[in-house]
PDB file of N, CA and C in Angstrom:
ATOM      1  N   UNK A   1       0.829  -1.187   0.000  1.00  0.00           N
ATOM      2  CA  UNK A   1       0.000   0.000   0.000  1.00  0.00           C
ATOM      3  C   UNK A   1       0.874   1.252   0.000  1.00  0.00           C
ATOM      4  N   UNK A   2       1.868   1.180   0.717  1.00  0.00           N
ATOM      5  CA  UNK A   2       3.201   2.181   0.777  1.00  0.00           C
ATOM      6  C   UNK A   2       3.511   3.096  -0.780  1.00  0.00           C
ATOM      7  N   UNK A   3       4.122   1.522  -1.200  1.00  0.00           N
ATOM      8  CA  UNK A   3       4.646   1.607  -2.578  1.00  0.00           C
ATOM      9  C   UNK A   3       3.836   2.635  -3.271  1.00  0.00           C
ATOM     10  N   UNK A   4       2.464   2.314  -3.553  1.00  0.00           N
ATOM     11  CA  UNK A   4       1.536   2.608  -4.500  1.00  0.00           C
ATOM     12  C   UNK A   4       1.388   3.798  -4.300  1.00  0.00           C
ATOM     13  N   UNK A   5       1.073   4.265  -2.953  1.00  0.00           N
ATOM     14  CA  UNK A   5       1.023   5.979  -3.212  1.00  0.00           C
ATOM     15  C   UNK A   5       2.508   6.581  -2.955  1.00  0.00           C
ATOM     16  N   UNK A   6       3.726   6.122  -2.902  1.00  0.00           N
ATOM     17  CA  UNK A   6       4.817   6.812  -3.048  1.00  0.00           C
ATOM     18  C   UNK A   6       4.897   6.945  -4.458  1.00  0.00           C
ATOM     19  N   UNK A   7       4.105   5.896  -5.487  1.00  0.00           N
ATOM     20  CA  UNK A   7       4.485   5.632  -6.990  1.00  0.00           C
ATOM     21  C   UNK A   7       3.909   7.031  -6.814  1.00  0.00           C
ATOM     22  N   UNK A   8       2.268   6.999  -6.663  1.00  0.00           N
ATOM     23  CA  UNK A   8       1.663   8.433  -7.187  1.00  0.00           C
ATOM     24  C   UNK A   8       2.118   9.636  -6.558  1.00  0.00           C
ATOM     25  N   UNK A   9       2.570   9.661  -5.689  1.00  0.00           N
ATOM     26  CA  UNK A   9       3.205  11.109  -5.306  1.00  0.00           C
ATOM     27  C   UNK A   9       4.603  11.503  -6.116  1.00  0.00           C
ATOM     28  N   UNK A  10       5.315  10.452  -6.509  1.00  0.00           N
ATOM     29  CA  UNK A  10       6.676  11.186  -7.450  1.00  0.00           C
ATOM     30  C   UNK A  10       5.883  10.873  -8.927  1.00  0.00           C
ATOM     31  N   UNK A  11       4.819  10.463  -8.934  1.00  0.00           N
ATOM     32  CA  UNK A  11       4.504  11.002 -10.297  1.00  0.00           C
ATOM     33  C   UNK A  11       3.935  11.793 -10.654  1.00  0.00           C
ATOM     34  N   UNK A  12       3.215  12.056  -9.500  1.00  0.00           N
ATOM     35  CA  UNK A  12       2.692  13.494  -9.524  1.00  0.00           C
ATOM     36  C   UNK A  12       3.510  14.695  -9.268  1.00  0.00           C
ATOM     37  N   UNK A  13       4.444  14.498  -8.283  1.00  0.00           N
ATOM     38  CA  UNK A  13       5.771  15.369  -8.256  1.00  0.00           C
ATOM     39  C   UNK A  13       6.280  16.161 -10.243  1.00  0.00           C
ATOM     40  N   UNK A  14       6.639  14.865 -10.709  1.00  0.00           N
ATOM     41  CA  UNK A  14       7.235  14.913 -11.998  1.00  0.00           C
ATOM     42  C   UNK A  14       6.770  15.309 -12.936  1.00  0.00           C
ATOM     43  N   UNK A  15       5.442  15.216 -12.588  1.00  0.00           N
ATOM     44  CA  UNK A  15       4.234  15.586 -13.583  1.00  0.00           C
ATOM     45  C   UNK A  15       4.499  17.304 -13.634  1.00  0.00           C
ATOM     46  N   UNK A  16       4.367  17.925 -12.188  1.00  0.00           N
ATOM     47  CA  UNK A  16       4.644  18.888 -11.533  1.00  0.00           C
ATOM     48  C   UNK A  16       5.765  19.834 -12.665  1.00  0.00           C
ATOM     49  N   UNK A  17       6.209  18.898 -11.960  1.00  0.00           N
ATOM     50  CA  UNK A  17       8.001  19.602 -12.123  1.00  0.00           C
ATOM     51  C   UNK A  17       8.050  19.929 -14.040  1.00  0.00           C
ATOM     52  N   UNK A  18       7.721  18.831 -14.676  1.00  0.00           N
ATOM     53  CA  UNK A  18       7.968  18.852 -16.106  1.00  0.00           C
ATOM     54  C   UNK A  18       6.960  20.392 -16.416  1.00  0.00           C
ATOM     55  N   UNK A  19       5.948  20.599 -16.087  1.00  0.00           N
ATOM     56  CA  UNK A  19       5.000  21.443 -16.400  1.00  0.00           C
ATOM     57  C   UNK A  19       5.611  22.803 -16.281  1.00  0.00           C
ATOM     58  N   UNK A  20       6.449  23.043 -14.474  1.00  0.00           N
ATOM     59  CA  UNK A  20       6.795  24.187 -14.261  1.00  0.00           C
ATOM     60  C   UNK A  20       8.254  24.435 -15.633  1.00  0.00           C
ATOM     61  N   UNK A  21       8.835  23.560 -15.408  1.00  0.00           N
ATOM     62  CA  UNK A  21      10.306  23.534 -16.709  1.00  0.00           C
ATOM     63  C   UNK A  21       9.524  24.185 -17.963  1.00  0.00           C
ATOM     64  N   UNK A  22       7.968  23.458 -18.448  1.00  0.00           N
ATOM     65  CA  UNK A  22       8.170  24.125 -19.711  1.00  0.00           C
ATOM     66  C   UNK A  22       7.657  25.417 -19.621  1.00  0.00           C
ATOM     67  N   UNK A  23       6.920  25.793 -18.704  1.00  0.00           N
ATOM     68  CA  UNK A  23       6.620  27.458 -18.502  1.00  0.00           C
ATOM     69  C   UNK A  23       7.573  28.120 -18.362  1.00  0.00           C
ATOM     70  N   UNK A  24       8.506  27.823 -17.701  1.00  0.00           N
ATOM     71  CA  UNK A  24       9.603  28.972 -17.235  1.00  0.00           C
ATOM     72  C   UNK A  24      10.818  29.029 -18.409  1.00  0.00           C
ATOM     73  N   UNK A  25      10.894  28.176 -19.048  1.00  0.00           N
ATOM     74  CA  UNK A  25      12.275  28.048 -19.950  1.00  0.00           C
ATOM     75  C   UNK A  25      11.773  28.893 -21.222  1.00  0.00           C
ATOM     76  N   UNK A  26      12.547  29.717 -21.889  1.00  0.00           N
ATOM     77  CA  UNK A  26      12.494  30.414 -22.714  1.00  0.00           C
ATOM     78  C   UNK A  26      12.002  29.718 -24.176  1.00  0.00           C
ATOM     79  N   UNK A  27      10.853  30.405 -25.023  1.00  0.00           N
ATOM     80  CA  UNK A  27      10.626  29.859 -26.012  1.00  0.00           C
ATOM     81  C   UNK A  27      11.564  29.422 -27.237  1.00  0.00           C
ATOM     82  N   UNK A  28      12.084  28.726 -27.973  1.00  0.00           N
ATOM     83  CA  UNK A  28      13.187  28.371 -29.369  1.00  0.00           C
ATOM     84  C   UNK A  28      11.990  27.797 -30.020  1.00  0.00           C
ATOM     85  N   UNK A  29      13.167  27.918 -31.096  1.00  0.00           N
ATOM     86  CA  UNK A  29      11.926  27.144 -32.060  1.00  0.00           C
ATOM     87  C   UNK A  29      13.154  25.725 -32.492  1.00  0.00           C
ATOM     88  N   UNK A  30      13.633  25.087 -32.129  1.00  0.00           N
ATOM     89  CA  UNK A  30      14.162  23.720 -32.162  1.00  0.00           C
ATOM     90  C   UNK A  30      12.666  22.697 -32.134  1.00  0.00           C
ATOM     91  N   UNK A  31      13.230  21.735 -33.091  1.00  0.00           N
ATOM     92  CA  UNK A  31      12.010  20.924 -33.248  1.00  0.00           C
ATOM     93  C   UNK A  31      12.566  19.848 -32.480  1.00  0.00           C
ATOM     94  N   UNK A  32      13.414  19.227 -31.751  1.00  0.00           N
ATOM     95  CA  UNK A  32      13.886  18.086 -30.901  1.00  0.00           C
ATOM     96  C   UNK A  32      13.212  18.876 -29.548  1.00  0.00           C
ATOM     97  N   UNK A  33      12.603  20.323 -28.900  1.00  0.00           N
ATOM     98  CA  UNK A  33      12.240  20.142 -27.597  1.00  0.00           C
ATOM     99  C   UNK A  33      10.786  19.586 -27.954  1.00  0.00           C
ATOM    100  N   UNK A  34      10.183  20.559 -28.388  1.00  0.00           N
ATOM    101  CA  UNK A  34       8.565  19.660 -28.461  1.00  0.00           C
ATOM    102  C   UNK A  34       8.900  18.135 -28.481  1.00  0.00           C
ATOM    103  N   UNK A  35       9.486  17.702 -29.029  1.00  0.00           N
ATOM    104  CA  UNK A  35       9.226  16.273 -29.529  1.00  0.00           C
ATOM    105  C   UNK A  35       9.637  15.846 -27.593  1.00  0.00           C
ATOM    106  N   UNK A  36      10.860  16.127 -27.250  1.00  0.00           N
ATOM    107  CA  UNK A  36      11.450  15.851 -25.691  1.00  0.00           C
ATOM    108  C   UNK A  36      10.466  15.915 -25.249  1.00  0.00           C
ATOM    109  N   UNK A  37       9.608  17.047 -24.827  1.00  0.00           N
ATOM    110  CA  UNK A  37       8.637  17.390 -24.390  1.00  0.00           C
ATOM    111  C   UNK A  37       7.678  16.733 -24.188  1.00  0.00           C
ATOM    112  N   UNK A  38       7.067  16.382 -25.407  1.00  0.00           N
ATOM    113  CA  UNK A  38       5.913  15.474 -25.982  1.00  0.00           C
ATOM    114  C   UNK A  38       6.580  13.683 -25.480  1.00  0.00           C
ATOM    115  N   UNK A  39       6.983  13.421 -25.355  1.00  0.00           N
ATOM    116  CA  UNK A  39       7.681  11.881 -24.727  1.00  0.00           C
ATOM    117  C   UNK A  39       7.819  12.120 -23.234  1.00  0.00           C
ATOM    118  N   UNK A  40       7.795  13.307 -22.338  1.00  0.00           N
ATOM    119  CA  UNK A  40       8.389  13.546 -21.141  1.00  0.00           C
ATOM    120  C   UNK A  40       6.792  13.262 -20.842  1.00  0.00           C
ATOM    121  N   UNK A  41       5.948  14.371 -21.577  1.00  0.00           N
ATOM    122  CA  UNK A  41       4.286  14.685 -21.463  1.00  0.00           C
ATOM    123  C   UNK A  41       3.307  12.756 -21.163  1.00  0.00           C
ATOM    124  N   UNK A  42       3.704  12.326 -22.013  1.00  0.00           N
ATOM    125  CA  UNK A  42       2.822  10.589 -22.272  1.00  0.00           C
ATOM    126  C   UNK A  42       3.639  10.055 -21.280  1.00  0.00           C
ATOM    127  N   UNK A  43       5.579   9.784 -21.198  1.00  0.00           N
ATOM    128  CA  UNK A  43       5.570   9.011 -20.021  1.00  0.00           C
ATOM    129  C   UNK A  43       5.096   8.947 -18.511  1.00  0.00           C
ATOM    130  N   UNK A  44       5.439  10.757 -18.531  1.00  0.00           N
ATOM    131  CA  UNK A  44       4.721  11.381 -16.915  1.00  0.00           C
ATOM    132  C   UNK A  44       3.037  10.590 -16.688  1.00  0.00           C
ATOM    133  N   UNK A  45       2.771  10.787 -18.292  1.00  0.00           N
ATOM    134  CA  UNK A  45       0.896  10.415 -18.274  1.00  0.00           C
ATOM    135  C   UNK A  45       0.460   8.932 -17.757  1.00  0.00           C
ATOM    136  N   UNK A  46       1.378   8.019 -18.778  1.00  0.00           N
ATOM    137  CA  UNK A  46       1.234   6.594 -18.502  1.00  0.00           C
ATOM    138  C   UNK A  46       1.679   6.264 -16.839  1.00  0.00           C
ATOM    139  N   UNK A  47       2.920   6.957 -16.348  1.00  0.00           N
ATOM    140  CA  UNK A  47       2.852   6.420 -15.025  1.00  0.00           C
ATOM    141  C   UNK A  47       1.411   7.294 -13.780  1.00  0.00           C
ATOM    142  N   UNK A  48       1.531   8.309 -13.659  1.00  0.00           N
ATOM    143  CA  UNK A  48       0.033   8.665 -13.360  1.00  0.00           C
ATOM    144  C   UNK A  48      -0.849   7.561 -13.198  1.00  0.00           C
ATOM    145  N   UNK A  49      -1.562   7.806 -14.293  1.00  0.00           N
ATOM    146  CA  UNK A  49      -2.658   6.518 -14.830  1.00  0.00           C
ATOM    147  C   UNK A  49      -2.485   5.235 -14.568  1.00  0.00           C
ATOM    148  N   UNK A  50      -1.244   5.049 -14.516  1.00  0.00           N
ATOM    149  CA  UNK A  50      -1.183   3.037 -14.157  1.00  0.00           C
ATOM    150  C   UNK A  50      -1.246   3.652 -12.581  1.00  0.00           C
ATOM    151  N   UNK A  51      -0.523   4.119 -11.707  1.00  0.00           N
ATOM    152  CA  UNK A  51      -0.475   4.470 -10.833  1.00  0.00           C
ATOM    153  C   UNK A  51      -2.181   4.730 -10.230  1.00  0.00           C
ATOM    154  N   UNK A  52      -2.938   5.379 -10.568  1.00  0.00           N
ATOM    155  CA  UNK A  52      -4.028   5.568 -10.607  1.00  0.00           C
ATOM    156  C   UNK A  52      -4.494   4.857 -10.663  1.00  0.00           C
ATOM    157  N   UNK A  53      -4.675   4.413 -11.753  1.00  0.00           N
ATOM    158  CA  UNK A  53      -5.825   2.868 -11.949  1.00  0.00           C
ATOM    159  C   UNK A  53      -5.477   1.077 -11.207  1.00  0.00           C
ATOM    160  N   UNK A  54      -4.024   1.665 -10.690  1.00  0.00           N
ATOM    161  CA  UNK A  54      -3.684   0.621  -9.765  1.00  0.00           C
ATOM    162  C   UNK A  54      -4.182   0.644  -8.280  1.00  0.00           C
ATOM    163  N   UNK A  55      -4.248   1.894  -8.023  1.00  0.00           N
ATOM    164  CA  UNK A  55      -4.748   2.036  -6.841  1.00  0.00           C
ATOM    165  C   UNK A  55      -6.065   1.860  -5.892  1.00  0.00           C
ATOM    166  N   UNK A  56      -6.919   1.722  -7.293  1.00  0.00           N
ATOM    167  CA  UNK A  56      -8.188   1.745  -7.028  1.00  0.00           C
ATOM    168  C   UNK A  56      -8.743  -0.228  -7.092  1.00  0.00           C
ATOM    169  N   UNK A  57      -7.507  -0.554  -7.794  1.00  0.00           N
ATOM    170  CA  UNK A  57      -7.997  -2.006  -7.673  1.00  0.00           C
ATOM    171  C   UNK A  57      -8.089  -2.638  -6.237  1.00  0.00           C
ATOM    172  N   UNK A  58      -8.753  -3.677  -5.602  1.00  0.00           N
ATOM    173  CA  UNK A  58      -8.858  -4.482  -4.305  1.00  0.00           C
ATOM    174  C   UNK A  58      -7.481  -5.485  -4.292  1.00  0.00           C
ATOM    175  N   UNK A  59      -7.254  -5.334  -3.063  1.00  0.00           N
ATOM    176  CA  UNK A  59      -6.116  -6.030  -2.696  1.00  0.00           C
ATOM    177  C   UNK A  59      -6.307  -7.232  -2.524  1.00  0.00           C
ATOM    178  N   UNK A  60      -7.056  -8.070  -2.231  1.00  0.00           N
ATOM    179  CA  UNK A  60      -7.915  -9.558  -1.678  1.00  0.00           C
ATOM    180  C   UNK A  60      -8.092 -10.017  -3.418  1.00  0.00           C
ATOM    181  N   UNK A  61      -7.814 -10.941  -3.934  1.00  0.00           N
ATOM    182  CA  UNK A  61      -8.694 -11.365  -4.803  1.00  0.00           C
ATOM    183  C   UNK A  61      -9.776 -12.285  -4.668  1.00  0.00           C
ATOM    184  N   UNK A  62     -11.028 -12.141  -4.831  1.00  0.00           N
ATOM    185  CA  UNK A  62     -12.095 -13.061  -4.229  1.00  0.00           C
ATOM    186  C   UNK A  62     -12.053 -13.985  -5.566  1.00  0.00           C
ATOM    187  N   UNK A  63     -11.990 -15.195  -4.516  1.00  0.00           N
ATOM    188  CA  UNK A  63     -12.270 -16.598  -4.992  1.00  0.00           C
ATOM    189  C   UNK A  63     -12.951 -17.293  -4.757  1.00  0.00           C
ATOM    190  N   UNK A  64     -13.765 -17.792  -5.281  1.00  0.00           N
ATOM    191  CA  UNK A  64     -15.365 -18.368  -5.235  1.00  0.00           C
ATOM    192  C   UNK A  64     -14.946 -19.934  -5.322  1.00  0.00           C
ATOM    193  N   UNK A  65     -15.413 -20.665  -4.487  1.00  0.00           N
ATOM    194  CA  UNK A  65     -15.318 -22.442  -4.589  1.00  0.00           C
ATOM    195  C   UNK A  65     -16.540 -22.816  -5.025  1.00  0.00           C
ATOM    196  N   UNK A  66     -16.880 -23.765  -5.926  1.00  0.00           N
ATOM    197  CA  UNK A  66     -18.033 -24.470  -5.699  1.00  0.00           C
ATOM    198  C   UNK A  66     -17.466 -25.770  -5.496  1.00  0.00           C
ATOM    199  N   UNK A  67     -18.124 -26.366  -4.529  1.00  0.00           N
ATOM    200  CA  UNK A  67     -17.806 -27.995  -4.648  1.00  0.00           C
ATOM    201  C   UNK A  67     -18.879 -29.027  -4.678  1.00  0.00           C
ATOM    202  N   UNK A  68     -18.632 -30.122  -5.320  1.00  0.00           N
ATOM    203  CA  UNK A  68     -19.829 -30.898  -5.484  1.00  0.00           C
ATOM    204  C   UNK A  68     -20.047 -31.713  -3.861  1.00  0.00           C
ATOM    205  N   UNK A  69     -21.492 -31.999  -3.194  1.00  0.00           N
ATOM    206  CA  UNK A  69     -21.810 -32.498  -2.556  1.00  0.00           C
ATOM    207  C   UNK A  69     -21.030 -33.895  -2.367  1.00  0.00           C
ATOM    208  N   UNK A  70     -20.360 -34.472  -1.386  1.00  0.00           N
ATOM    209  CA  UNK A  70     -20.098 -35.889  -1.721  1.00  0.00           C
ATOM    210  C   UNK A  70     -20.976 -36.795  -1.697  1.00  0.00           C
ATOM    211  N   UNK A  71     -20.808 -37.949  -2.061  1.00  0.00           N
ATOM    212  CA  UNK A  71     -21.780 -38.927  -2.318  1.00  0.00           C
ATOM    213  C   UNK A  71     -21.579 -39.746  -1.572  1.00  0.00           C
ATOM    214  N   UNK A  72     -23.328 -39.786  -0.753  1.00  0.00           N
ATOM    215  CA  UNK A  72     -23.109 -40.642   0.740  1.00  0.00           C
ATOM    216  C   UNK A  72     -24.272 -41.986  -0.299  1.00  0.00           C
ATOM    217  N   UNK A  73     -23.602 -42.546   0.354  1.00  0.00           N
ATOM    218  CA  UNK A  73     -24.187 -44.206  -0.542  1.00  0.00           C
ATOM    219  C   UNK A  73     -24.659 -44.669   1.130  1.00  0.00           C
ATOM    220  N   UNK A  74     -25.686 -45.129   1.440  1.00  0.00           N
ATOM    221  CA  UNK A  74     -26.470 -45.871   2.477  1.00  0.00           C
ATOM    222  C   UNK A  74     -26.976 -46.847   1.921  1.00  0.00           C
ATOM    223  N   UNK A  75     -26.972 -47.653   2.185  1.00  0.00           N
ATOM    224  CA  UNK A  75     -27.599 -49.249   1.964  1.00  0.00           C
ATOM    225  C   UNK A  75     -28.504 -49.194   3.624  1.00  0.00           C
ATOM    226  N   UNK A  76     -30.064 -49.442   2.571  1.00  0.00           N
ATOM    227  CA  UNK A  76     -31.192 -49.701   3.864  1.00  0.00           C
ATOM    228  C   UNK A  76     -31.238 -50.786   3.994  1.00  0.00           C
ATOM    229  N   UNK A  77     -31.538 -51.501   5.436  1.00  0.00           N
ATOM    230  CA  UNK A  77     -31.735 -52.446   5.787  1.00  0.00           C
ATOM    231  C   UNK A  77     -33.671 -52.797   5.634  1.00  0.00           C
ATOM    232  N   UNK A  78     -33.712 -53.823   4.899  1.00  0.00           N
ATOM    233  CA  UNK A  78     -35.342 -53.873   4.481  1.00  0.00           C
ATOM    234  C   UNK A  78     -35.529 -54.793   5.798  1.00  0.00           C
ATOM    235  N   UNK A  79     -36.574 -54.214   6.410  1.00  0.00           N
ATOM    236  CA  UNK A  79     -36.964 -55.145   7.853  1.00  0.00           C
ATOM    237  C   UNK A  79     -38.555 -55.378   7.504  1.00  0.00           C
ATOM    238  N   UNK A  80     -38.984 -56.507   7.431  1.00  0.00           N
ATOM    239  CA  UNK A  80     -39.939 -56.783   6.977  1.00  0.00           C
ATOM    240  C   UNK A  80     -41.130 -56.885   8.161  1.00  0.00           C
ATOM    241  N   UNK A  81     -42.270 -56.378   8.015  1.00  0.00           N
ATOM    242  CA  UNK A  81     -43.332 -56.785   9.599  1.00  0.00           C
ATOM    243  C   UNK A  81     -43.679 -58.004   9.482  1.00  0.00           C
ATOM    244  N   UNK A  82     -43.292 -57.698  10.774  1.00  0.00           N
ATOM    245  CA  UNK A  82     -43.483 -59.198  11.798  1.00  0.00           C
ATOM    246  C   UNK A  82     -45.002 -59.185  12.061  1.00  0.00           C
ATOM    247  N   UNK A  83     -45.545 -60.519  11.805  1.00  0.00           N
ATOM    248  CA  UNK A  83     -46.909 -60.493  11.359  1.00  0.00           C
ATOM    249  C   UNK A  83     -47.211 -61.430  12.732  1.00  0.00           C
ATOM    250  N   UNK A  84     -47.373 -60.955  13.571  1.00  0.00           N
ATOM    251  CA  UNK A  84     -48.268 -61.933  14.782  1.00  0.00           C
ATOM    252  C   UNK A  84     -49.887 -61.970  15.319  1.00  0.00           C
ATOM    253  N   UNK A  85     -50.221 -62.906  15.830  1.00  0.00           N
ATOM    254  CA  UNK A  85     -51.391 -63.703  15.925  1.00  0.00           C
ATOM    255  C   UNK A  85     -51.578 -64.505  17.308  1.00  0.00           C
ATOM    256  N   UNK A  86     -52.944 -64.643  17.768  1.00  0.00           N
ATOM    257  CA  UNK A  86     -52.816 -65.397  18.909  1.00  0.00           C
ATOM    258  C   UNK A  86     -53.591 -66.523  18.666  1.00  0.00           C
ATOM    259  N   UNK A  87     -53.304 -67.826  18.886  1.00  0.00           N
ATOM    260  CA  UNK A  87     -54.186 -69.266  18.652  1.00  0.00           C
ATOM    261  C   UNK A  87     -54.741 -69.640  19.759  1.00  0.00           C
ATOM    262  N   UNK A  88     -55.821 -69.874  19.940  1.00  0.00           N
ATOM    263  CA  UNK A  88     -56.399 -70.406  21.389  1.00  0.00           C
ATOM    264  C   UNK A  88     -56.950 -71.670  21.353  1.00  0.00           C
ATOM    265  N   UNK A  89     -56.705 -72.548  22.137  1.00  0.00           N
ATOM    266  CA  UNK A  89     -57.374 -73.958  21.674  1.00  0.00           C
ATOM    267  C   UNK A  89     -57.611 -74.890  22.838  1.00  0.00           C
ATOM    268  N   UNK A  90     -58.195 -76.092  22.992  1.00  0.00           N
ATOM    269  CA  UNK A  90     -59.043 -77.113  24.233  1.00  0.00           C
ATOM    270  C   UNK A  90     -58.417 -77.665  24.305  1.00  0.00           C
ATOM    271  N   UNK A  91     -57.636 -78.104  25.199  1.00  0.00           N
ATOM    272  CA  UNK A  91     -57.662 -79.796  25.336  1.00  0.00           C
ATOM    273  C   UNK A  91     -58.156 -80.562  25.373  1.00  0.00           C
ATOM    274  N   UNK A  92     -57.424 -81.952  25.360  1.00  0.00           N
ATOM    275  CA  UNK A  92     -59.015 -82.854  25.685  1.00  0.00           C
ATOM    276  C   UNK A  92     -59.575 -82.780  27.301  1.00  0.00           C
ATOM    277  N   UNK A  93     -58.711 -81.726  27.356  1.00  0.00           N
ATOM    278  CA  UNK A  93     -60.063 -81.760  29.693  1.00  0.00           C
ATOM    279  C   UNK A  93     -60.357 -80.520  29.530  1.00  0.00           C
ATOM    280  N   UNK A  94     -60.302 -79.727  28.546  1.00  0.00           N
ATOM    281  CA  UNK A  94     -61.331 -78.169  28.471  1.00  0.00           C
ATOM    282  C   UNK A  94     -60.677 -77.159  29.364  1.00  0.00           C
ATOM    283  N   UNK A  95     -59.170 -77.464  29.350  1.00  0.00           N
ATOM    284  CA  UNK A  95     -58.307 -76.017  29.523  1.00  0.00           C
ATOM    285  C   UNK A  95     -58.019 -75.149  28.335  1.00  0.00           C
ATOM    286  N   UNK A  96     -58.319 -74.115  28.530  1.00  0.00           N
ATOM    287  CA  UNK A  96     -57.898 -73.253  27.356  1.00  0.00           C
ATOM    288  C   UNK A  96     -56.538 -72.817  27.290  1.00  0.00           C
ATOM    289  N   UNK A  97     -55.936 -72.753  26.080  1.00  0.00           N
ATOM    290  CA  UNK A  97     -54.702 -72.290  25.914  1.00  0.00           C
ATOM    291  C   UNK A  97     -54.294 -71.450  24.973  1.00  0.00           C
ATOM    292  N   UNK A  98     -53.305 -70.585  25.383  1.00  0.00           N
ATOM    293  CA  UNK A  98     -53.582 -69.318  24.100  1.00  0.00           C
ATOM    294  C   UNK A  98     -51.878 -69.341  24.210  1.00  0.00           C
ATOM    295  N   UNK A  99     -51.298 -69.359  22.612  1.00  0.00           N
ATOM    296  CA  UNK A  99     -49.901 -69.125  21.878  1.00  0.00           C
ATOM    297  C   UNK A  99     -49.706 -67.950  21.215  1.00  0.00           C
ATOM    298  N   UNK A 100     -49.204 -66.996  21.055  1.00  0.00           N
ATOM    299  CA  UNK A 100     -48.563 -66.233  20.417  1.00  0.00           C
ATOM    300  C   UNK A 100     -47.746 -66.662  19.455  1.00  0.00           C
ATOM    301  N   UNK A 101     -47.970 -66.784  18.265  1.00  0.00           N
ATOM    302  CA  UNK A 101     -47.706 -67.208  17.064  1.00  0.00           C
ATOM    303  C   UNK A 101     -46.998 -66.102  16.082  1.00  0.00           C
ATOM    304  N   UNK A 102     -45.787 -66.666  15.494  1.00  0.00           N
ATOM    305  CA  UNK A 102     -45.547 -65.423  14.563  1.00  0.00           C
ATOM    306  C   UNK A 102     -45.070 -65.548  13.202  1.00  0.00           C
ATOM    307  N   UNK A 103     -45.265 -64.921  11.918  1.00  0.00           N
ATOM    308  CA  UNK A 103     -44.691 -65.987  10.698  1.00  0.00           C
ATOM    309  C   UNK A 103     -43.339 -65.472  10.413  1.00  0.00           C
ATOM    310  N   UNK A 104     -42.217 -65.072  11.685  1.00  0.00           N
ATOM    311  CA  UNK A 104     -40.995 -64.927  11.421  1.00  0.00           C
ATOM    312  C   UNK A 104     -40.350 -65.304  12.845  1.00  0.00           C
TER     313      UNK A 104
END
């Protein structure tokens, strides 16, 4: 975070500085200053702007997971009903008797 605004403060410094140089220095008509000039003008610009447009980006990059559910495999146990019944029946001396009967 340091870095980034020390970038933009000496580029803004330079930006500065190049601007006051071409006001104050006496007009010529040499065609190598414009051109100096004009290369001093876009590099000052490009660092600015990256500088700038770097700054505003987020520091975190968000990363999104999706993951697939795992696959739970259960095997049911089939328990079948238990089907019960009661039998009641005589002897031969006419006691009654009762069983609980079951078809498992």
């Amino acid at each position: 975070m340091f870095a980034r605004k020390f970038t933009l403060a000496i580029a803004a410094a330079a930006t500065l500085l190049t601007a006051q140089i071409g006001a104050t220095a006496p007009a010529r008509a040499d065609s190598g200053d414009a051109v100096a000039a004009g290369a001093v003008g876009l590099v000052g610009g490009m660092i600015l702007g990256g500088a700038l447009a770097d700054s505003q980006r987020d520091d975190r990059d968000v990363v999104v997971v999706h993951r697939r559910p795992a696959r739970v495999i259960e095997e049911e146990e089939v328990v079948p009903v238990r089907r019960c019944w009661r039998e009641r029946w005589h002897d031969q001396w006419g006691d009654l008797h009762v069983r609980r009967v079951c078809d498992r």
